[in-house]
Every structure is written in C-alpha cells, then in structure tokens.
N, C-alpha and C. Protein backbone atom coordinates (compact mmCIF):
# COMPACT_ATOMS: atom_id res chain seq x y z
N UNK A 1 -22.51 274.76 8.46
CA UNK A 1 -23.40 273.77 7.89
C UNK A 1 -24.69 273.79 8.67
N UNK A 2 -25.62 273.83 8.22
CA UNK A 2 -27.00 274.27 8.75
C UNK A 2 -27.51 272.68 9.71
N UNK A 3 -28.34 272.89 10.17
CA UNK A 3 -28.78 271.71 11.15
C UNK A 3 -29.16 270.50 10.11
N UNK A 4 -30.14 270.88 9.47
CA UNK A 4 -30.86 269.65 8.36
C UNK A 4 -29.20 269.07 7.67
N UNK A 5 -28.27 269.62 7.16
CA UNK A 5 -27.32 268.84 6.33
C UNK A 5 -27.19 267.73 7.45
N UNK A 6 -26.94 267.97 8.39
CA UNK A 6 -26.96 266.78 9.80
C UNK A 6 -27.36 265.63 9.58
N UNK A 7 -28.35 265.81 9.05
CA UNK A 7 -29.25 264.63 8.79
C UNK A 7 -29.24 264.07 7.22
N UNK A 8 -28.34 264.16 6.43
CA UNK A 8 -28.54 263.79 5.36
C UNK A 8 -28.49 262.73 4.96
N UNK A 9 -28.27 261.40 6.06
CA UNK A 9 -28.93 260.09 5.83
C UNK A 9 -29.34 259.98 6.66
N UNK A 10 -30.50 259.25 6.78
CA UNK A 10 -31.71 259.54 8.01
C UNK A 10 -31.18 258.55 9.00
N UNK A 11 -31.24 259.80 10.17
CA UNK A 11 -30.61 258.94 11.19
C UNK A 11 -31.25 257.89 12.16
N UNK A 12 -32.37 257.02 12.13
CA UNK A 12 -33.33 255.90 12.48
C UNK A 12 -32.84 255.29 11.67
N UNK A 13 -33.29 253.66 12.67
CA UNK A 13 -32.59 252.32 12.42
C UNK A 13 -33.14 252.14 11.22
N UNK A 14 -32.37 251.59 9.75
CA UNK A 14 -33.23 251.37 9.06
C UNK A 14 -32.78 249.83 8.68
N UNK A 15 -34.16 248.71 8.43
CA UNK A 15 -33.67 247.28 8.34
C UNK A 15 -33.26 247.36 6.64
N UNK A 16 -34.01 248.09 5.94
CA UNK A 16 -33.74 247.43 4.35
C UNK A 16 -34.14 248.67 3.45
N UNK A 17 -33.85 248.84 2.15
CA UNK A 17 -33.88 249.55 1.18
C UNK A 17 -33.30 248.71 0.25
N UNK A 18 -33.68 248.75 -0.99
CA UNK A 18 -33.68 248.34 -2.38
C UNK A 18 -31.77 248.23 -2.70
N UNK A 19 -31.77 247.11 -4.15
CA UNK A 19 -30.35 247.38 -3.80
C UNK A 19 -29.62 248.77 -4.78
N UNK A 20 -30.91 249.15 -5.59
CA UNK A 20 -30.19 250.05 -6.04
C UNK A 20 -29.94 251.05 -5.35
N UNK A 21 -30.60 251.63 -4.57
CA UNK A 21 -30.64 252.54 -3.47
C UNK A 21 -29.06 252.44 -2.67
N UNK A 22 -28.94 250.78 -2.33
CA UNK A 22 -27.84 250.70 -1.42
C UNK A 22 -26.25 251.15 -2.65
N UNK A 23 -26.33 250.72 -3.79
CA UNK A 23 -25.44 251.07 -4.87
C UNK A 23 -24.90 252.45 -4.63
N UNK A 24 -26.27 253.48 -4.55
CA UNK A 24 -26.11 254.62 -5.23
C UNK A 24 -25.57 255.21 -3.77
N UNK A 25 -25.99 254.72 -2.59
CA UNK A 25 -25.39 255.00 -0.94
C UNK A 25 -23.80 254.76 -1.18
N UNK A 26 -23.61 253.44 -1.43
CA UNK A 26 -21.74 252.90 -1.78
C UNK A 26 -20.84 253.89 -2.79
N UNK A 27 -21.90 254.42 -3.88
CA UNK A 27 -20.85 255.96 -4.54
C UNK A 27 -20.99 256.88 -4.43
N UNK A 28 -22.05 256.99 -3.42
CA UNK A 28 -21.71 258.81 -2.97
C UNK A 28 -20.78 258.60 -1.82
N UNK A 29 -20.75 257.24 -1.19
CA UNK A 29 -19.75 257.05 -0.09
C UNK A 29 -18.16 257.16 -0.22
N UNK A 30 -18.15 256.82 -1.85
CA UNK A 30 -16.86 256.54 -2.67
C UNK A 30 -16.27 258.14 -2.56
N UNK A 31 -17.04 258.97 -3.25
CA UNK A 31 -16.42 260.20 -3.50
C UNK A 31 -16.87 261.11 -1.87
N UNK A 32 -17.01 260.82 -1.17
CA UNK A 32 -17.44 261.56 0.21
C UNK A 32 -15.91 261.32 0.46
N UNK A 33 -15.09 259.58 0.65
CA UNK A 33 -14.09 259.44 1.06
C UNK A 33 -12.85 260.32 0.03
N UNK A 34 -13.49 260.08 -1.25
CA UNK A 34 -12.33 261.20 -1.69
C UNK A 34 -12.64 262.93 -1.42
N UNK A 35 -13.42 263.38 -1.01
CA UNK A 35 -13.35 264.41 -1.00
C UNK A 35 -12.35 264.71 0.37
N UNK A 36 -13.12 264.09 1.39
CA UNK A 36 -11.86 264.10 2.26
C UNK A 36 -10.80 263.94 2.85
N UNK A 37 -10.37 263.26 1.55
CA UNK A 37 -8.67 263.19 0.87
C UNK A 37 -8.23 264.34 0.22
N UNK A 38 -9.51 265.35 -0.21
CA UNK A 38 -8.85 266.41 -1.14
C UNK A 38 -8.91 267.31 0.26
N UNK A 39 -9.48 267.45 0.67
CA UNK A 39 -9.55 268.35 1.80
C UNK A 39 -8.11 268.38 2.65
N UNK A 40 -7.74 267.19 3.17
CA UNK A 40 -6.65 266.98 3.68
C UNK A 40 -5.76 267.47 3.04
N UNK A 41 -5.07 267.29 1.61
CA UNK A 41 -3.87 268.15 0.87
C UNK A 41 -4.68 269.45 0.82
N UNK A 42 -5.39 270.15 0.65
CA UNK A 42 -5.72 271.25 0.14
C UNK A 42 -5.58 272.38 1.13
N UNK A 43 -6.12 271.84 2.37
CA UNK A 43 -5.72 272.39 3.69
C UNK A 43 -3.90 272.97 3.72
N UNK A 44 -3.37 272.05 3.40
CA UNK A 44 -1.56 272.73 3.53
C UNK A 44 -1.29 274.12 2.23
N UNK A 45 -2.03 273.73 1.43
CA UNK A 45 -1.76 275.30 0.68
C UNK A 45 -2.56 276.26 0.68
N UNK A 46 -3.61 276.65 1.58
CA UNK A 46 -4.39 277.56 2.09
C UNK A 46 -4.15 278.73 2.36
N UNK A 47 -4.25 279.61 2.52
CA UNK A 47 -3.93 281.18 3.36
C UNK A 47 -4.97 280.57 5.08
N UNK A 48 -4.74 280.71 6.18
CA UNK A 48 -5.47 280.54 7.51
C UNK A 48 -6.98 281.19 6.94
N UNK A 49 -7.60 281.84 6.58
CA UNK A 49 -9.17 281.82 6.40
C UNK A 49 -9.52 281.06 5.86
N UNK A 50 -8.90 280.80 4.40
CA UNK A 50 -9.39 279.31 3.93
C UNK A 50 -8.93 277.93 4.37
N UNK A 51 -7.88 277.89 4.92
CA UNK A 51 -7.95 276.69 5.42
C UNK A 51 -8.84 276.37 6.64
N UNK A 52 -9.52 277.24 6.95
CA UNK A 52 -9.93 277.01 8.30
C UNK A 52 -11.81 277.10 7.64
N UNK A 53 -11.94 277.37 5.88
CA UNK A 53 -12.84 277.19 5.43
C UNK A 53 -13.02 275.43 5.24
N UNK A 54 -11.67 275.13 4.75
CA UNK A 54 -11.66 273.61 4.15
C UNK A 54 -11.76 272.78 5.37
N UNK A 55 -11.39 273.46 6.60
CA UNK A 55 -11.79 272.31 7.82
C UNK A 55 -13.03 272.15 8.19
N UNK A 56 -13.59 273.12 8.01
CA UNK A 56 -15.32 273.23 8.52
C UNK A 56 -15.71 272.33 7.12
N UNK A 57 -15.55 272.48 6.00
CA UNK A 57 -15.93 271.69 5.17
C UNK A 57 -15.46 270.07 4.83
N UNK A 58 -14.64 269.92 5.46
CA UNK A 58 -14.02 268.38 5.69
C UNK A 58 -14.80 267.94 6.84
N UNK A 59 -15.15 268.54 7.78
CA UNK A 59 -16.03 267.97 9.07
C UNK A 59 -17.57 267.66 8.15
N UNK A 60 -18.32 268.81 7.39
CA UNK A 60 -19.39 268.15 7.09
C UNK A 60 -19.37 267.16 6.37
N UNK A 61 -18.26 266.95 5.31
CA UNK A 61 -17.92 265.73 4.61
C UNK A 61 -17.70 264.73 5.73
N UNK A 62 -17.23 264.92 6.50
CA UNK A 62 -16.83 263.37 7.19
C UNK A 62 -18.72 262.90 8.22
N UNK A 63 -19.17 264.22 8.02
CA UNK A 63 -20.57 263.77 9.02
C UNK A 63 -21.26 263.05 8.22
N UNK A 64 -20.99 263.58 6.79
CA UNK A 64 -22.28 263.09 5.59
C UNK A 64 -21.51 261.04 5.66
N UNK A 65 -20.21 261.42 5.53
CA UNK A 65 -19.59 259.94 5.62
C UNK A 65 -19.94 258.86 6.58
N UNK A 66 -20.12 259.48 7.90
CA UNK A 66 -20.42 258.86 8.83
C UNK A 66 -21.99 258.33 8.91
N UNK A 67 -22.75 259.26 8.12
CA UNK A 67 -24.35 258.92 8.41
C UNK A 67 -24.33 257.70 7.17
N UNK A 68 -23.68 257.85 5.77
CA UNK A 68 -23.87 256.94 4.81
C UNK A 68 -23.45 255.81 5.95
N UNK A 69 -22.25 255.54 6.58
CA UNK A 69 -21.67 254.41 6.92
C UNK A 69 -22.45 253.82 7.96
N UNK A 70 -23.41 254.63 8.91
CA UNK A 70 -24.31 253.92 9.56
C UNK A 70 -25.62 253.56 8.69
N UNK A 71 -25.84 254.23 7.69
CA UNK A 71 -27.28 253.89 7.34
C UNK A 71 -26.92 252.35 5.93
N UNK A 72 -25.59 252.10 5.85
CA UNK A 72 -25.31 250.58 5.23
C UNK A 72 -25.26 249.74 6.16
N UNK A 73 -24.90 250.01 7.48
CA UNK A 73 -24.46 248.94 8.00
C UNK A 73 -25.95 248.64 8.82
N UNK A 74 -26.35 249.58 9.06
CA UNK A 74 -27.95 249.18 9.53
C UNK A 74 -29.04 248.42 8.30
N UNK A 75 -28.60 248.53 7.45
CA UNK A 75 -29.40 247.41 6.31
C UNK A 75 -28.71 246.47 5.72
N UNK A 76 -27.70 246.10 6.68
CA UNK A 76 -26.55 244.94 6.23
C UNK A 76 -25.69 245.06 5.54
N UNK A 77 -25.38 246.05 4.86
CA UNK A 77 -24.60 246.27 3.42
C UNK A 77 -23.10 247.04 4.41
N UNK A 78 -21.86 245.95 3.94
CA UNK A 78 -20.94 246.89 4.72
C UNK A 78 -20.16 247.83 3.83
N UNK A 79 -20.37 249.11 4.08
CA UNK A 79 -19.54 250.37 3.43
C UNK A 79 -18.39 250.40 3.06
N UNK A 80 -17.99 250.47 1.68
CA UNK A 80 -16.76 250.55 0.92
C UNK A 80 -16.26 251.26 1.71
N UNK A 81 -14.58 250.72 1.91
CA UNK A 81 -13.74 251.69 2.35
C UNK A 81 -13.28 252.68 1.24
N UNK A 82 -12.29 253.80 2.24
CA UNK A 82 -11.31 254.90 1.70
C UNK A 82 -10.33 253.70 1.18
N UNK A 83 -9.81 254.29 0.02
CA UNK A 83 -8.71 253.84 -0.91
C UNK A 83 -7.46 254.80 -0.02
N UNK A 84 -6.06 254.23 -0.14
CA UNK A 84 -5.26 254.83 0.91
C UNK A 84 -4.82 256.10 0.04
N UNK A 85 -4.71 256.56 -1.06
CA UNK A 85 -4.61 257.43 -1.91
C UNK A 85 -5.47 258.20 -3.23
N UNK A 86 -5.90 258.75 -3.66
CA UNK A 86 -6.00 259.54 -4.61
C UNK A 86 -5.49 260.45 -5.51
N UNK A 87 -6.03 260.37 -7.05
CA UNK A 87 -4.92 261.27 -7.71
C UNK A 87 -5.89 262.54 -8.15
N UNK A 88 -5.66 263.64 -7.50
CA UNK A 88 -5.86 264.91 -8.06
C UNK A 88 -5.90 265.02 -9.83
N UNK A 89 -7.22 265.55 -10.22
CA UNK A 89 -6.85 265.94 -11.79
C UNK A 89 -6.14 266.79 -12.40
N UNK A 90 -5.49 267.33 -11.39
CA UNK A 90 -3.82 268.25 -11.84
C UNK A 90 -3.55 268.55 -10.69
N UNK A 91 -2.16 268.75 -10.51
CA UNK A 91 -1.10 268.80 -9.26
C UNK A 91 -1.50 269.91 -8.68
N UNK A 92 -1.86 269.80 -7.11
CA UNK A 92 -1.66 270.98 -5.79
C UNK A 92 -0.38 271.11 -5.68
N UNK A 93 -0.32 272.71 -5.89
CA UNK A 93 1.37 273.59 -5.75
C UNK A 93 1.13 274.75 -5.23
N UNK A 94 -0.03 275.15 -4.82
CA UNK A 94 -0.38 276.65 -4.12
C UNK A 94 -2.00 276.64 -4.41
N UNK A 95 -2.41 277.79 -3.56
CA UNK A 95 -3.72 278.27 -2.98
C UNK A 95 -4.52 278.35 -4.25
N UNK A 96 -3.95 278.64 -5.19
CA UNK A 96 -4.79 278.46 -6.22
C UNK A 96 -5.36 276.92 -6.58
N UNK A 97 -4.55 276.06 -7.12
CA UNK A 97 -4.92 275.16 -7.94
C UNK A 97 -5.33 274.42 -6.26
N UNK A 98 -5.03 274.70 -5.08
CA UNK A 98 -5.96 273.83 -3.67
C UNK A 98 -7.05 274.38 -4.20
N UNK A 99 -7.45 275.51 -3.76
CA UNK A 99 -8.96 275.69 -4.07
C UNK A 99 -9.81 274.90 -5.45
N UNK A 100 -8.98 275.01 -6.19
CA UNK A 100 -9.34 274.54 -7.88
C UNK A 100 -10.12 272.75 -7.19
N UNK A 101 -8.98 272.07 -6.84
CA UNK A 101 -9.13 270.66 -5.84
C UNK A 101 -10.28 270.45 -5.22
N UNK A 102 -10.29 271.82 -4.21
CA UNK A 102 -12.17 271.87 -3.42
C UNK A 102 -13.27 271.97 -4.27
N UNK A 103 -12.99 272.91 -5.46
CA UNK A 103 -14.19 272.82 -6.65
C UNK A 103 -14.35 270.95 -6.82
N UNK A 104 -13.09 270.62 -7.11
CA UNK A 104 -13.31 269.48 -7.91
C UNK A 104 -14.15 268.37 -6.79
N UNK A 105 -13.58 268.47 -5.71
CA UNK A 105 -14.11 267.59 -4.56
C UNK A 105 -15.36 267.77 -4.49
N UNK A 106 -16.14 269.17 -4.52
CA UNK A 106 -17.91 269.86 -4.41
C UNK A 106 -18.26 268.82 -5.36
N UNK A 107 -17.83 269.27 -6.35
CA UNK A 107 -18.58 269.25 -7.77
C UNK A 107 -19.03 267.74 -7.68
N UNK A 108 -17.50 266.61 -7.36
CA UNK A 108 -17.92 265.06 -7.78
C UNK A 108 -18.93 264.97 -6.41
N UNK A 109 -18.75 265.28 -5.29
CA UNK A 109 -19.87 265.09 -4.29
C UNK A 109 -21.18 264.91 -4.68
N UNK A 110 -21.54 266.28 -5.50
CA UNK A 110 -22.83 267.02 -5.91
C UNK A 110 -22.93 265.79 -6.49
N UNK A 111 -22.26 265.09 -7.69
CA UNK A 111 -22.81 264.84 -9.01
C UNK A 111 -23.17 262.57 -8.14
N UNK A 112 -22.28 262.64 -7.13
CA UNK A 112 -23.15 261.55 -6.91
C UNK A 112 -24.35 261.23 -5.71
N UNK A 113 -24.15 262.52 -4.83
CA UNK A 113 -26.16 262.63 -3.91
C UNK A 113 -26.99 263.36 -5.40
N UNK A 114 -26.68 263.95 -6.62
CA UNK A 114 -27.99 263.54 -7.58
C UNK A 114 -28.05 262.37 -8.02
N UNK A 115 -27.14 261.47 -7.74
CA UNK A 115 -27.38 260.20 -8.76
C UNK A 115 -28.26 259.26 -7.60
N UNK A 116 -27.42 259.28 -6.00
CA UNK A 116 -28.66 259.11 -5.21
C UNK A 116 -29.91 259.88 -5.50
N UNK A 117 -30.54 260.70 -5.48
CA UNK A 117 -31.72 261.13 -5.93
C UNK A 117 -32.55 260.77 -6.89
N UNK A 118 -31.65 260.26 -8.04
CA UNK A 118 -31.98 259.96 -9.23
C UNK A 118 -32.38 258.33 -9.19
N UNK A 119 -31.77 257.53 -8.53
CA UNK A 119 -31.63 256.25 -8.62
C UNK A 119 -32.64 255.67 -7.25
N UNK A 120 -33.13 256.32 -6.05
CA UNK A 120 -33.79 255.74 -5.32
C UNK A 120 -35.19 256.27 -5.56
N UNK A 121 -36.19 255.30 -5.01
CA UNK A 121 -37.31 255.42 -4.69
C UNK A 121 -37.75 256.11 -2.98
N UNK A 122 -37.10 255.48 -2.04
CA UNK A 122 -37.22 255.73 -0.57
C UNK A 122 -37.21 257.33 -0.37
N UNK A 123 -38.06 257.39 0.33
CA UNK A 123 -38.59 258.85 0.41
C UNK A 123 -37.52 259.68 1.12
N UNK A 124 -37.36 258.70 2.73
CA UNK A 124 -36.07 259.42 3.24
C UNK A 124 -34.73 259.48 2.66
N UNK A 125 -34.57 258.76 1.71
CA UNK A 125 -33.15 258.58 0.95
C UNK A 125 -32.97 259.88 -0.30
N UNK A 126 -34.19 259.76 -0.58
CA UNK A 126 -34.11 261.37 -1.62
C UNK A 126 -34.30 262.62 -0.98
N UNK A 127 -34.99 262.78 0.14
CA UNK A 127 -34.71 263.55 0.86
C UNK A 127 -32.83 264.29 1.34
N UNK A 128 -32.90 263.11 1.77
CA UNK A 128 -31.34 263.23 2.08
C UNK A 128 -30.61 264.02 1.19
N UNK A 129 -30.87 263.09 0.39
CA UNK A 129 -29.98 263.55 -0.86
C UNK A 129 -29.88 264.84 -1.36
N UNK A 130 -31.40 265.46 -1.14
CA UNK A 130 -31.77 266.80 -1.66
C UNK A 130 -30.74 268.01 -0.48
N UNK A 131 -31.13 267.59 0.44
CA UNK A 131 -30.36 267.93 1.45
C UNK A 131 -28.96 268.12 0.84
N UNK A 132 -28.16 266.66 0.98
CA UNK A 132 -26.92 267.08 0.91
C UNK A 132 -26.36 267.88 -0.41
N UNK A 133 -27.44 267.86 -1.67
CA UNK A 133 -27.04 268.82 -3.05
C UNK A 133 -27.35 270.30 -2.59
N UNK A 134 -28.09 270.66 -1.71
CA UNK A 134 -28.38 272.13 -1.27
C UNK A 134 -26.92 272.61 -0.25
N UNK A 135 -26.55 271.77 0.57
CA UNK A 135 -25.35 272.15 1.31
C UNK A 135 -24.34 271.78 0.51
N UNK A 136 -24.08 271.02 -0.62
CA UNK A 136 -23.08 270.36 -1.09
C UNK A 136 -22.57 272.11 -2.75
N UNK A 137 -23.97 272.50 -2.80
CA UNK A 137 -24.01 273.52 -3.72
C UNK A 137 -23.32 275.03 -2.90
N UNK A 138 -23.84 275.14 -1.79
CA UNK A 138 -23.15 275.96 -1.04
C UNK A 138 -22.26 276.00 -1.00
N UNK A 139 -21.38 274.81 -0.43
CA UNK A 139 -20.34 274.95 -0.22
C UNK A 139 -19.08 275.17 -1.53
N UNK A 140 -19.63 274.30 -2.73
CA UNK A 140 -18.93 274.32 -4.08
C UNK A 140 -19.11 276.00 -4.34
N UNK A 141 -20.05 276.51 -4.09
CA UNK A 141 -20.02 277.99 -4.94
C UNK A 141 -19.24 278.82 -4.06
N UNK A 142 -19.12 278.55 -2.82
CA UNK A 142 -18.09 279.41 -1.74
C UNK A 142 -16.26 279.57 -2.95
N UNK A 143 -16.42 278.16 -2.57
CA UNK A 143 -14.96 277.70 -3.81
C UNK A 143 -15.08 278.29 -4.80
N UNK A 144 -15.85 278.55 -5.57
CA UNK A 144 -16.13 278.65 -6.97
C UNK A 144 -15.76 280.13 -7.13
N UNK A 145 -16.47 281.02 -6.12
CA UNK A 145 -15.92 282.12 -5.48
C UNK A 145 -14.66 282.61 -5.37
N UNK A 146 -13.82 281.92 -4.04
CA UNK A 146 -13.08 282.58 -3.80
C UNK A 146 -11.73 281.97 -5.23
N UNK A 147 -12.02 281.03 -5.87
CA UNK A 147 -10.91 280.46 -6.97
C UNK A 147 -11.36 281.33 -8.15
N UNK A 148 -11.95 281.97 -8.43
CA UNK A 148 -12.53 282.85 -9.56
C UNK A 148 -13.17 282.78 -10.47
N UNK A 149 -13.87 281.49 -10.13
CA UNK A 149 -14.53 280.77 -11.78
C UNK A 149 -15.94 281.46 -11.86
N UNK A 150 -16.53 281.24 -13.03
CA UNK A 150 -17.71 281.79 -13.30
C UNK A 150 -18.06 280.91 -13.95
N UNK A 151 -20.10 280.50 -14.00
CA UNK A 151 -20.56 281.45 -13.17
C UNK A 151 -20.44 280.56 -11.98
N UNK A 152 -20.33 281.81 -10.63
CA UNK A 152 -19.72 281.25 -9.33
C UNK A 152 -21.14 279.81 -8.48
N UNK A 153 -22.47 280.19 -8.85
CA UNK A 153 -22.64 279.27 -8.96
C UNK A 153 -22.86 277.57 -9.54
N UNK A 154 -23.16 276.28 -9.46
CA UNK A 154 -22.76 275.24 -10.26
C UNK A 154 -24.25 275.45 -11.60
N UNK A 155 -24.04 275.58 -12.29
CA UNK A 155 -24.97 275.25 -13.50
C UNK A 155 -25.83 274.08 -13.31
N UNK A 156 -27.21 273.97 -13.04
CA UNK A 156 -27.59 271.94 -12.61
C UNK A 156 -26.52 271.69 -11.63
N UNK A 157 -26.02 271.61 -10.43
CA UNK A 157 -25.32 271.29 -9.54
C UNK A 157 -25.90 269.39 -9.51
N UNK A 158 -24.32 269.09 -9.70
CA UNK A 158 -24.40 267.36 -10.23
C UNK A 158 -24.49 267.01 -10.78
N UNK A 159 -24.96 267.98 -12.05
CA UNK A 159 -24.93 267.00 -13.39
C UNK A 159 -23.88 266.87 -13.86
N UNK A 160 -23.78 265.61 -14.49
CA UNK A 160 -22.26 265.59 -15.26
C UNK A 160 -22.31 265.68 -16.58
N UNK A 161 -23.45 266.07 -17.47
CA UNK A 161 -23.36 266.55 -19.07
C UNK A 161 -23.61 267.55 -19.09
C-alpha cells in the first residue's frame, strides 16, 4: 500500500465538517468494517501467497478504518461500530469462491469512498477519498486477477449501476 493510501482521512485535528460529509464517513466506515470481516474468513481458504495477499490487504483496510474512526470522533460524531457478523453473498468453501469474497469486499469498499466523493464538499475529504478509490481499485483488480474475472480491471470502480 503506497504511502498517500496512509492518509486517506486526513490525519489533522479536524473540529467540524458538514453532516452529510459525516453520513457518507459512517458508510464507508460500515463496509471498511465488513470488509474486514471478509478478509478474516477468506484468509482460512487461501493457498500461503494469497493469504498472505489478504493480510496485507486487511491491514490497509483496518488503517483506512482507523483514520475514518479518528477523523469522527475528532468532529464529535461517534463511529458506528462492527456488527459481530456478516453474511457473505454466497458461501466460502475454497480458494475460489474466498477470492470471489475479496472481489466482493473491493468492490463494496470502492462503491462507498465514491459515494464519499460524491456526497462531500471538503476538499480534504474528497481527496481522501480519491485516494482510497485508487488503492481500493488496485487492490480489487489484484483479486479480479488472480479469481479470473474479466475485465480484470473494475469498469467505473464504485459505481453501483
């Protein structure tokens, strides 16, 4: 993960931002926490290169998690928790349909830092955002890759129509 994804919520104190802004922070926070719920099962049906892909990629998920969760609580807004479970959109049973899981985890990531993008005004907040759809695209097309789909990169990465 390159240095700038690091920063994909700006890391200075910030007192306030708009509340749609803070909305669109609370659901990319939503699916950040599920992604690294998918990461966690997906990791046990791996071959060791990819699982040791899905750990490096569960760490930047949990950094991007950690910067949303400081940059709410620094403008008062306290950060939705992780739900203690999630349901996969079809059952993990091997390396295949895990990887299939990591697509799915990229993909909803992607599709809510564009909706941050889409929904704020704050300069550093779309920034961010841009940020995390450039590393968040990377990493989905790695998956996209090694699971066999085409085309291996996302079409509009985040859109959902």
């Amino acid at each position: 993960m390159s240095s700038t994804a690091n920063r994909a919520v700006p890391a200075q104190q910030r007192t306030s931002i708009d509340q749609t802004s803070i909305d669109a922070l609370q659901d990319v926070l939503e699916t950040e926490h599920a992604a690294l719920w998918a990461y966690s099962l997906v990791v046990a049906y791996l071959p060791t290169d990819l699982a040791e892909r899905a750990r490096e990629d569960s760490d930047a998920h949990r950094r991007l998690r950690g910067l949303i969760e400081q940059t709410l609580s620094d403008v008062g807004a306290r950060p939705v928790s992780a739900l203690p479970t999630y349901k996969p959109p079809t059952p993990v049973t091997d390396s295949a349909t895990a990887q299939q899981l990591a697509v799915v985890a990229e993909t909803d990531t992607l599709a809510a830092w564009r909706s941050v993008l889409e929904r704020t005004t704050d300069t550093p907040l779309r920034a961010a955002a841009l940020e995390a759809l450039v590393s968040g695209t990377a990493r989905c097309t790695r998956w996209r890759t090694s699971a066999g789909m085409t085309p291996v990169v996302p079409t509009f990465p985040g859109r959902t129509a």
